[in-house]
Each structure stands twice: as structure tokens, then as C-alpha cells.
C-alpha atoms as a PDB file:
ATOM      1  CA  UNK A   1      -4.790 -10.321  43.021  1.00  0.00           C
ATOM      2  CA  UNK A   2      -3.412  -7.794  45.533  1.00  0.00           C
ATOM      3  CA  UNK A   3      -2.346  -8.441  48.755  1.00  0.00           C
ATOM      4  CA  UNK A   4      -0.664  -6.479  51.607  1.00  0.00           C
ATOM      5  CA  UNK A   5       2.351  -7.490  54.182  1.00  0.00           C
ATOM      6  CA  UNK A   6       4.554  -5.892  56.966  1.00  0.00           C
ATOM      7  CA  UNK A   7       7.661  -7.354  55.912  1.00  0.00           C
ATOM      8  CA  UNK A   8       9.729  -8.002  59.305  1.00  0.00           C
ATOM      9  CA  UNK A   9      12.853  -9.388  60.573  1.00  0.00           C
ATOM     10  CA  UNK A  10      12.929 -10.215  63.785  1.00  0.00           C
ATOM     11  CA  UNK A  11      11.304  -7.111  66.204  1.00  0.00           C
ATOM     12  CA  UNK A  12      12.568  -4.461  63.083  1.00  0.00           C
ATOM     13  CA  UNK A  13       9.280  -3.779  60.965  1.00  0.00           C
ATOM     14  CA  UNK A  14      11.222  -3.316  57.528  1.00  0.00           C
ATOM     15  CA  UNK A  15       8.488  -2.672  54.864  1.00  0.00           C
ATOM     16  CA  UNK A  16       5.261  -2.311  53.981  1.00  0.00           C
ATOM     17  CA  UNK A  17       4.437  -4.742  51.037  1.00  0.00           C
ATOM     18  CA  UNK A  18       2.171  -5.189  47.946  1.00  0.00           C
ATOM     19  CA  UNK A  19       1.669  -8.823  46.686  1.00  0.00           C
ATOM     20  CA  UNK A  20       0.743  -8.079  42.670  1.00  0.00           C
ATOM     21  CA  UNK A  21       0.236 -10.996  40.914  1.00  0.00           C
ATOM     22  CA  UNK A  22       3.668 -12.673  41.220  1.00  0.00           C
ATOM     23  CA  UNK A  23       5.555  -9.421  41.932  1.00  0.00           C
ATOM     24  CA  UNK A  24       6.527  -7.957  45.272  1.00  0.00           C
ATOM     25  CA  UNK A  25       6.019  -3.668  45.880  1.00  0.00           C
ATOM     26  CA  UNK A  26       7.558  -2.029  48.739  1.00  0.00           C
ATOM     27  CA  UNK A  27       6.504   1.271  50.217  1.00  0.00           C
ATOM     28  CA  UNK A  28       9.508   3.293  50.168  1.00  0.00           C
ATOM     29  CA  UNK A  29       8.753   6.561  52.248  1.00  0.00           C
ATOM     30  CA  UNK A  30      11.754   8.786  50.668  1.00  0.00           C
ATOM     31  CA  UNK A  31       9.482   8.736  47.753  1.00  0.00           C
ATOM     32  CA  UNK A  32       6.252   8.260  49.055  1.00  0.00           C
ATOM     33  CA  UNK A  33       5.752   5.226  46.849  1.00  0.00           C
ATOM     34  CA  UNK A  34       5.644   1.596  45.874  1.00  0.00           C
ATOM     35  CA  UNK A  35       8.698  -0.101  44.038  1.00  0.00           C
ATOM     36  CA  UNK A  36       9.643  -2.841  42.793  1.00  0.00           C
ATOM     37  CA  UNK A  37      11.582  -4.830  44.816  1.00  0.00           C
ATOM     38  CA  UNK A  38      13.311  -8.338  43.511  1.00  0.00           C
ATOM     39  CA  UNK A  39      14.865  -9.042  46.962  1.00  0.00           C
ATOM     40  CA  UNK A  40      11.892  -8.971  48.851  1.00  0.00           C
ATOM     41  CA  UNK A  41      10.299 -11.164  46.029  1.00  0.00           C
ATOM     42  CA  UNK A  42      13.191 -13.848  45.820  1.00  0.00           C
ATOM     43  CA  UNK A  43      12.730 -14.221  49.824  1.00  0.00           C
ATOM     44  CA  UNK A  44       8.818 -14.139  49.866  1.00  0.00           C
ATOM     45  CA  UNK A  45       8.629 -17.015  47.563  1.00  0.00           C
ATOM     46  CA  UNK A  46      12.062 -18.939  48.207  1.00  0.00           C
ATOM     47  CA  UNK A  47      14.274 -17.977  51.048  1.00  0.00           C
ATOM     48  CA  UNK A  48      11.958 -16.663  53.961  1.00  0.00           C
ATOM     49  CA  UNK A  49      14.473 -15.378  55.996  1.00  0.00           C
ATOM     50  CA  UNK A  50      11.546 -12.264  57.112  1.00  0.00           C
ATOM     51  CA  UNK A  51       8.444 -12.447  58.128  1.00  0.00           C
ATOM     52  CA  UNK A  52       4.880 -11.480  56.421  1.00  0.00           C
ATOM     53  CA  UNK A  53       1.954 -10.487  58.068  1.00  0.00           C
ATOM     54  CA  UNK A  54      -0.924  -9.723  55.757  1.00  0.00           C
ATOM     55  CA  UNK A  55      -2.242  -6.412  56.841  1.00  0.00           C
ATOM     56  CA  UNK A  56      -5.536  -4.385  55.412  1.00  0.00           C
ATOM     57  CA  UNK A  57      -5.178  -1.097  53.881  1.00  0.00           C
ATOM     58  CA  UNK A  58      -5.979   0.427  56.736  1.00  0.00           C
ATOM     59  CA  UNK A  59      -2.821  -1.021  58.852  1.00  0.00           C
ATOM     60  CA  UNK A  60      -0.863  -0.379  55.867  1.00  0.00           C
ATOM     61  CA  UNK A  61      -1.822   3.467  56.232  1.00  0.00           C
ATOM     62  CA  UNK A  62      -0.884   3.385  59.634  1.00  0.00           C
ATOM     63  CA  UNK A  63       2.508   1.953  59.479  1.00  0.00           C
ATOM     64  CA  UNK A  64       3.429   4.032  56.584  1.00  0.00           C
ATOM     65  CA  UNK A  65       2.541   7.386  58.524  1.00  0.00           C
ATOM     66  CA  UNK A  66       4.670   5.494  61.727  1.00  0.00           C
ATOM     67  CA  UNK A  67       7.582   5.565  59.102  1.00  0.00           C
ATOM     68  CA  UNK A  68       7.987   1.765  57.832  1.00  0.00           C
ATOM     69  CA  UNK A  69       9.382   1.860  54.773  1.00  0.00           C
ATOM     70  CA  UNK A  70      12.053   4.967  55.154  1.00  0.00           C
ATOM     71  CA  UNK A  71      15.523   3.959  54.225  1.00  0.00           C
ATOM     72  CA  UNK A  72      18.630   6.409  55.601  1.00  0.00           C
ATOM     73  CA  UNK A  73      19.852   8.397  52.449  1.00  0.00           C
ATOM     74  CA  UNK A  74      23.070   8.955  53.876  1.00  0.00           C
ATOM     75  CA  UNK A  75      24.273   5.255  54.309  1.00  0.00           C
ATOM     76  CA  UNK A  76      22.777   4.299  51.363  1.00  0.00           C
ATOM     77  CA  UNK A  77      22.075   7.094  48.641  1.00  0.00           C
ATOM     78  CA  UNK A  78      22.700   4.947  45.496  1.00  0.00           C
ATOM     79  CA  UNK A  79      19.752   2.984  46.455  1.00  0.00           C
ATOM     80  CA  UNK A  80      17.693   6.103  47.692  1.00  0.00           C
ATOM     81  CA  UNK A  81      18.265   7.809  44.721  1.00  0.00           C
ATOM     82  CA  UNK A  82      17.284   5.072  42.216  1.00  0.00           C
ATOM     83  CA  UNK A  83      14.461   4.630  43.998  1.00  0.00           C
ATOM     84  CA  UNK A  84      13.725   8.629  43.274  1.00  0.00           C
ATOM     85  CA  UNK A  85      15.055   7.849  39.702  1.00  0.00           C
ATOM     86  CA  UNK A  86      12.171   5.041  39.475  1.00  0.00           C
ATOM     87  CA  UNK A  87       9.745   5.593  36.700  1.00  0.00           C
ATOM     88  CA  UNK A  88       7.578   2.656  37.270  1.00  0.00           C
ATOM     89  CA  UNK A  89       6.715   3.123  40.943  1.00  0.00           C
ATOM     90  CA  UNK A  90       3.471   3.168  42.155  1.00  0.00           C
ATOM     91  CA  UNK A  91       1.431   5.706  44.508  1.00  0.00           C
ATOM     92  CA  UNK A  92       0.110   3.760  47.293  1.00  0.00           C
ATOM     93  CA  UNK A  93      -3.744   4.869  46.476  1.00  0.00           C
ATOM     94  CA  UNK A  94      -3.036   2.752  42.947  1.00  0.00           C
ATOM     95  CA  UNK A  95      -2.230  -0.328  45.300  1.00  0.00           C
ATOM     96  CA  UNK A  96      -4.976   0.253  47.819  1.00  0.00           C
ATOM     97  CA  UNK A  97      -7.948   0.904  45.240  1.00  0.00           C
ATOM     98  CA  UNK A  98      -5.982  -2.418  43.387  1.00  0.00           C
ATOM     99  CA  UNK A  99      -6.454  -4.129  46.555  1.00  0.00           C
ATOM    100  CA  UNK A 100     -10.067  -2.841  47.014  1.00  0.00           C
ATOM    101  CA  UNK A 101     -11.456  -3.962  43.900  1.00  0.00           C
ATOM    102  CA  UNK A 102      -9.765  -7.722  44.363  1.00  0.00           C
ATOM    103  CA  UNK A 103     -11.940  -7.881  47.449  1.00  0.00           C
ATOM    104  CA  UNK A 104     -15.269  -7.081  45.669  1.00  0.00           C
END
């Protein structure tokens, strides 16, 4: 089952997030896709230290084109660029449609 967030902390909307099965996607937006992400995972189910809204696909469009999700390649381009190095992302149509058909 699929499920969306906006992953917040405090007033700073952080990421837009995929629920898949037990794992946690995040919309990163210097790639333009979803990625695994263990932090965001560990904190969903253990720490909460953000916040979750579930959002539908169509709020999830909107705050990607608003730019939740982009992460500054100059203070952190190790991250940005194994994000970019990240063969097992997903495009965000892939987690919509996945989202879609859970809902049918």
C-alpha cells in the first residue's frame, strides 16, 4: 500500500513522501525523483521528531512544482550527487499510478 506525506519540521516543509509498504521515498527535486530514504523511515516509525501530513497526489504535485524536496548542492554535494548516482530511484508517476491503483 502507497501512501503520501509532507514531511515537516516545524513551519519548514522538508519533503514530499511515499509510504511503500514498510519503506519511506522522498521526492528529491535535483533529480526529479523518489529515493530511498532510511532517515526519514527510522523517524516515521520510531523517533517522530517531523511531522506527516498525508497528502493526495494532487497536493503532492503541487508542492513538488513549489520546490519541496530541493536540497542545496553546494552545502551538501556528496549527498546531491548520490542521490544523482541512485539507480533505484523512482519517477514520481511510478509512485502516483502505485498510489492510484491502492485506492481502487
Amino acid at each position: 500500500m502507497t501512501r503520501l506525506f509532507l514531511v515537516t519540521q516545524g513551519e519548514r516543509r522538508v519533503w514530499v513522501a511515499a509510504l511503500v509498504d514498510e519503506d519511506i521515498w522522498t521526492y528529491v527535486g535535483n533529480t526529479g525523483k523518489f529515493h530511498l530514504n532510511e532517515g526519514v523511515r527510522e523517524d516515521y516509525f520510531m523517533n517522530s521528531t517531523a511531522q506527516y501530513a498525508e497528502i493526495g497526489v494532487t497536493e503532492a504535485k503541487r508542492l513538488i512544482a513549489a520546490g519541496v524536496g530541493q536540497v542545496d548542492a553546494d552545502t551538501k554535494p556528496d549527498v546531491v550527487q548520490g542521490w544523482l548516482d541512485d539507480q533505484e530511484a523512482m519517477d514520481p508517476e511510478v509512485v502516483f499510478a502505485s498510489m492510484i491503483a491502492d485506492l481502487a
